[in-house]
PDB file of N, CA and C in Angstrom:
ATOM      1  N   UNK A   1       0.826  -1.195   0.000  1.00  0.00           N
ATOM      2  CA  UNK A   1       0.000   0.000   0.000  1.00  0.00           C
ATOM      3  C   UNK A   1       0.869   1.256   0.000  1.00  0.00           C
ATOM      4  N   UNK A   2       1.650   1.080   0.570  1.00  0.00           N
ATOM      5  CA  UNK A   2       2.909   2.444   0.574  1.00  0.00           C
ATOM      6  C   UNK A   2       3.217   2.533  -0.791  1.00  0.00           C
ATOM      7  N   UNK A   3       3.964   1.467  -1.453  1.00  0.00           N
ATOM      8  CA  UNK A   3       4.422   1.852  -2.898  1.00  0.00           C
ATOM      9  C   UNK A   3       3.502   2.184  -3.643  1.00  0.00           C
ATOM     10  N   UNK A   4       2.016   2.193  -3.593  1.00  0.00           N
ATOM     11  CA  UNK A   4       1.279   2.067  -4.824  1.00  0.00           C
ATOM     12  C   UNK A   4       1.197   4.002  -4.366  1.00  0.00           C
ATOM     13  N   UNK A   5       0.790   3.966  -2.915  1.00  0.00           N
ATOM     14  CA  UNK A   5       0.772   6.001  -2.426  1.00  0.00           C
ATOM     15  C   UNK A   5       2.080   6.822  -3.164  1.00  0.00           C
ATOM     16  N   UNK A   6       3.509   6.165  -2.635  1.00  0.00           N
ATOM     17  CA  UNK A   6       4.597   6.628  -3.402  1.00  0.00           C
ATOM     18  C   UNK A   6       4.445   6.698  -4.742  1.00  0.00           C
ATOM     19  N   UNK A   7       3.811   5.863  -5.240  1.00  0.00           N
ATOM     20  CA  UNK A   7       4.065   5.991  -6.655  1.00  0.00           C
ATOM     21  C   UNK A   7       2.930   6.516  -7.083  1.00  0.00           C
ATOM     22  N   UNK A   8       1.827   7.038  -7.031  1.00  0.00           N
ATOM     23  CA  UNK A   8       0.772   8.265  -7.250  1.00  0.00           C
ATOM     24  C   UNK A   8       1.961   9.423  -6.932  1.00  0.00           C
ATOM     25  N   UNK A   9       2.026   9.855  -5.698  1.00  0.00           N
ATOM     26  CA  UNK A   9       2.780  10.853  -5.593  1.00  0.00           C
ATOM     27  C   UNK A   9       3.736  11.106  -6.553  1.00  0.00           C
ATOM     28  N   UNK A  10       4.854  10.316  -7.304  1.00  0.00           N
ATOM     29  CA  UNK A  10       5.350  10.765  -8.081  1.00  0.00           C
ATOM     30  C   UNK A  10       5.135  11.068  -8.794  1.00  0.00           C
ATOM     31  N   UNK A  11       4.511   9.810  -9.505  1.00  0.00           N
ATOM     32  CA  UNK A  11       3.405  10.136 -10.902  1.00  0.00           C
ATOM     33  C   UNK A  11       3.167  11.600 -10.886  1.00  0.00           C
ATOM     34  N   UNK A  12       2.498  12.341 -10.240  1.00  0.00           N
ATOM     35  CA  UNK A  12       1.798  13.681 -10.189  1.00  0.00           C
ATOM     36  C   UNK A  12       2.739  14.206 -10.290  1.00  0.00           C
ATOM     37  N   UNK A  13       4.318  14.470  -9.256  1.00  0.00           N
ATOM     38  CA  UNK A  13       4.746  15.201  -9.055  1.00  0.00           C
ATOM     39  C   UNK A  13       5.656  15.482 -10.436  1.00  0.00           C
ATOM     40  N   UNK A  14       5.603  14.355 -11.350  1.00  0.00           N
ATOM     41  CA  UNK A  14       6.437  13.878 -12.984  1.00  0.00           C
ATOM     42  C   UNK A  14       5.530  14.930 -13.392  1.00  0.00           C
ATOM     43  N   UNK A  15       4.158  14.758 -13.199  1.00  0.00           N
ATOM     44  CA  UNK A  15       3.187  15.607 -14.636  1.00  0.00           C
ATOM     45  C   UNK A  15       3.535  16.743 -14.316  1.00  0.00           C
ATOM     46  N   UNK A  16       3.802  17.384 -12.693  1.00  0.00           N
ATOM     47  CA  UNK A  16       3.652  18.484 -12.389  1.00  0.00           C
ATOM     48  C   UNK A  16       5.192  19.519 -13.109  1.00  0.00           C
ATOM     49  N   UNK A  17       5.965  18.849 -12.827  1.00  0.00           N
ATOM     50  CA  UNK A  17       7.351  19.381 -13.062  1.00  0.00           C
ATOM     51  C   UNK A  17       7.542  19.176 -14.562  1.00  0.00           C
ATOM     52  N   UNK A  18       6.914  17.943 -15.573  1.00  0.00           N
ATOM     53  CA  UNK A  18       7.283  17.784 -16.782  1.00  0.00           C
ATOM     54  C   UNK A  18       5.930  17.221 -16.998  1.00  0.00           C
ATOM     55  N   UNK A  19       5.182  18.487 -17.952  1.00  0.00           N
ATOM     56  CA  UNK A  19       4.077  18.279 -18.465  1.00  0.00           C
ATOM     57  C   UNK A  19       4.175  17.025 -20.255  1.00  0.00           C
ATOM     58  N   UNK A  20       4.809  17.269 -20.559  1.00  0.00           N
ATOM     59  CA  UNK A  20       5.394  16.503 -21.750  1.00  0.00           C
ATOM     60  C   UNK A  20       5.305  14.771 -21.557  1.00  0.00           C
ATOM     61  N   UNK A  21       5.216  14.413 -20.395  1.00  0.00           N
ATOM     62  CA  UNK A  21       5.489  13.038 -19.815  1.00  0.00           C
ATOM     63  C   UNK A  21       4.239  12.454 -20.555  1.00  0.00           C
ATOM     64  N   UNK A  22       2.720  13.776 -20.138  1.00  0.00           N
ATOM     65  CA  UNK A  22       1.275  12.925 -20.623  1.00  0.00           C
ATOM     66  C   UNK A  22       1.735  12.747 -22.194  1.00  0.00           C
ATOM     67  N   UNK A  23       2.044  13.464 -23.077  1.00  0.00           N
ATOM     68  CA  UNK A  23       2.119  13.223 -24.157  1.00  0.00           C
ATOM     69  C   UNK A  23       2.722  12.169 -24.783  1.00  0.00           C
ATOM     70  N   UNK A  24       3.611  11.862 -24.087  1.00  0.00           N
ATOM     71  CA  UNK A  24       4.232  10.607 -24.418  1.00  0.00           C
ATOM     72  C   UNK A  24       4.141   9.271 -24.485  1.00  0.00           C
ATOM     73  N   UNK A  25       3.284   9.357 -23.019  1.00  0.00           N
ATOM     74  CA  UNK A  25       2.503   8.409 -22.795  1.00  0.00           C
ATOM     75  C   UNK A  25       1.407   7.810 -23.830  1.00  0.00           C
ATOM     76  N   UNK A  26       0.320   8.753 -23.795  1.00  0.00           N
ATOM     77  CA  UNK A  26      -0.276   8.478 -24.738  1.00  0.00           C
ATOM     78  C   UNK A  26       0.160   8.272 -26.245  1.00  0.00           C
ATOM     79  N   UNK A  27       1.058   8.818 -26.502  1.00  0.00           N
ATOM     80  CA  UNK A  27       1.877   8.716 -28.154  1.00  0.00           C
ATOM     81  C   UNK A  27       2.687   7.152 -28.303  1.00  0.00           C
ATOM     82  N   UNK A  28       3.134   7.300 -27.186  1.00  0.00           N
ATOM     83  CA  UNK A  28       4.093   5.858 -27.054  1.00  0.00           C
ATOM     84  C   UNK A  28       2.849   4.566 -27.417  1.00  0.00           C
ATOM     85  N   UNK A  29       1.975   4.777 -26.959  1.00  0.00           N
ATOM     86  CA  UNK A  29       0.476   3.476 -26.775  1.00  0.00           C
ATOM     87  C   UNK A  29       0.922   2.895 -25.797  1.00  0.00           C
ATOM     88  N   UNK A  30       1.824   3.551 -24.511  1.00  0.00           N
ATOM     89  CA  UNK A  30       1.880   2.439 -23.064  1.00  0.00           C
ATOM     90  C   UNK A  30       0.610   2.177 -22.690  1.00  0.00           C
ATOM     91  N   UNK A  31      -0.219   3.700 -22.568  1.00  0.00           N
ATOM     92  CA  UNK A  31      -1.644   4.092 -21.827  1.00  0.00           C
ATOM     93  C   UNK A  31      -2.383   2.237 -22.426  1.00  0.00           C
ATOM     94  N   UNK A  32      -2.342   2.729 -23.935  1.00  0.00           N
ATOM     95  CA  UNK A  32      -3.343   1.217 -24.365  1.00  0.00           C
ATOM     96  C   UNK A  32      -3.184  -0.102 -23.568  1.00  0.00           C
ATOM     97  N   UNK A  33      -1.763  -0.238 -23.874  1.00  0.00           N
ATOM     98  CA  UNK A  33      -1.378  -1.603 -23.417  1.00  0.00           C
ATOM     99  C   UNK A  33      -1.783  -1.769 -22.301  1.00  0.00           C
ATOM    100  N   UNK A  34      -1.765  -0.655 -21.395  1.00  0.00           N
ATOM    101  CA  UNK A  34      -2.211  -0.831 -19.794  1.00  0.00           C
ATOM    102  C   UNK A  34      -3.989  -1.133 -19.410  1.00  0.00           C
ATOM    103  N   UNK A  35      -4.689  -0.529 -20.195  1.00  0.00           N
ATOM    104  CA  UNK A  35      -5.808  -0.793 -20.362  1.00  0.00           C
ATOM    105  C   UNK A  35      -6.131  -2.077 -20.633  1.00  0.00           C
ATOM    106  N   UNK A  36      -6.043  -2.431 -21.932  1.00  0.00           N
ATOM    107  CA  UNK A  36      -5.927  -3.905 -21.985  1.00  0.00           C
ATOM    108  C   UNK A  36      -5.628  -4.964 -21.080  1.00  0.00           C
ATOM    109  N   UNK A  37      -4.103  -4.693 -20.374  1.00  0.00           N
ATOM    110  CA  UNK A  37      -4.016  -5.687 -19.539  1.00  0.00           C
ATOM    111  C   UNK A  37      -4.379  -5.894 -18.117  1.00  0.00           C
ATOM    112  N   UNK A  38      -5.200  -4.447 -17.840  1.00  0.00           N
ATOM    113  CA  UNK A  38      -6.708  -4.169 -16.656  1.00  0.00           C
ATOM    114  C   UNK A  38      -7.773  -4.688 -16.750  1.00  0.00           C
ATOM    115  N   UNK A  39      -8.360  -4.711 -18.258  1.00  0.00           N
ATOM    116  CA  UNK A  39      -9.338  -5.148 -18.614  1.00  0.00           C
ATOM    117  C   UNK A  39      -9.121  -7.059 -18.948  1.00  0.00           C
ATOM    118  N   UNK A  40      -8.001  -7.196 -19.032  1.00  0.00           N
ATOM    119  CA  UNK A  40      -7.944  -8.938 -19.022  1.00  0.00           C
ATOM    120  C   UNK A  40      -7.791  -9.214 -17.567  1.00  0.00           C
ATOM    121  N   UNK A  41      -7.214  -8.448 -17.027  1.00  0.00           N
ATOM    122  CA  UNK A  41      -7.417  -8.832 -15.392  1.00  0.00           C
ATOM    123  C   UNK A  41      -8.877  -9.111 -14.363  1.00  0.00           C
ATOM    124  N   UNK A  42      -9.786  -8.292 -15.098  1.00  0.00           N
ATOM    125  CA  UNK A  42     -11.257  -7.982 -14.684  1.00  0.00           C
ATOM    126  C   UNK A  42     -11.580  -6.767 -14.231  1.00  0.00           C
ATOM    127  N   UNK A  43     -11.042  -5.635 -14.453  1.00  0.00           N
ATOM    128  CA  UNK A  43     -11.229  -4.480 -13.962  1.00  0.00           C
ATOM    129  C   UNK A  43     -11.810  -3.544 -14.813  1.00  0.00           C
TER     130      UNK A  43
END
């Protein structure tokens, strides 16, 4: 439970300091892949 809090916190604190990160994300297709493998999980 700590790492998943730590790692929100960064997350944000990445978008906050380097807005460019969302773009990449989504451009790269990580975002997709992650979806997908949420949605094969059951979520």
């Amino acid at each position: 439970m700590i790492k998943f809090i730590l790692g929100v916190i960064a997350g944000v604190a990445l978008v906050i300091n380097f807005p460019e990160i969302l773009l990449w994300f989504v451009d790269s297709g990580l975002r997709d892949e992650m979806v997908q493998k949420l949605q094969g999980i059951g979520y």
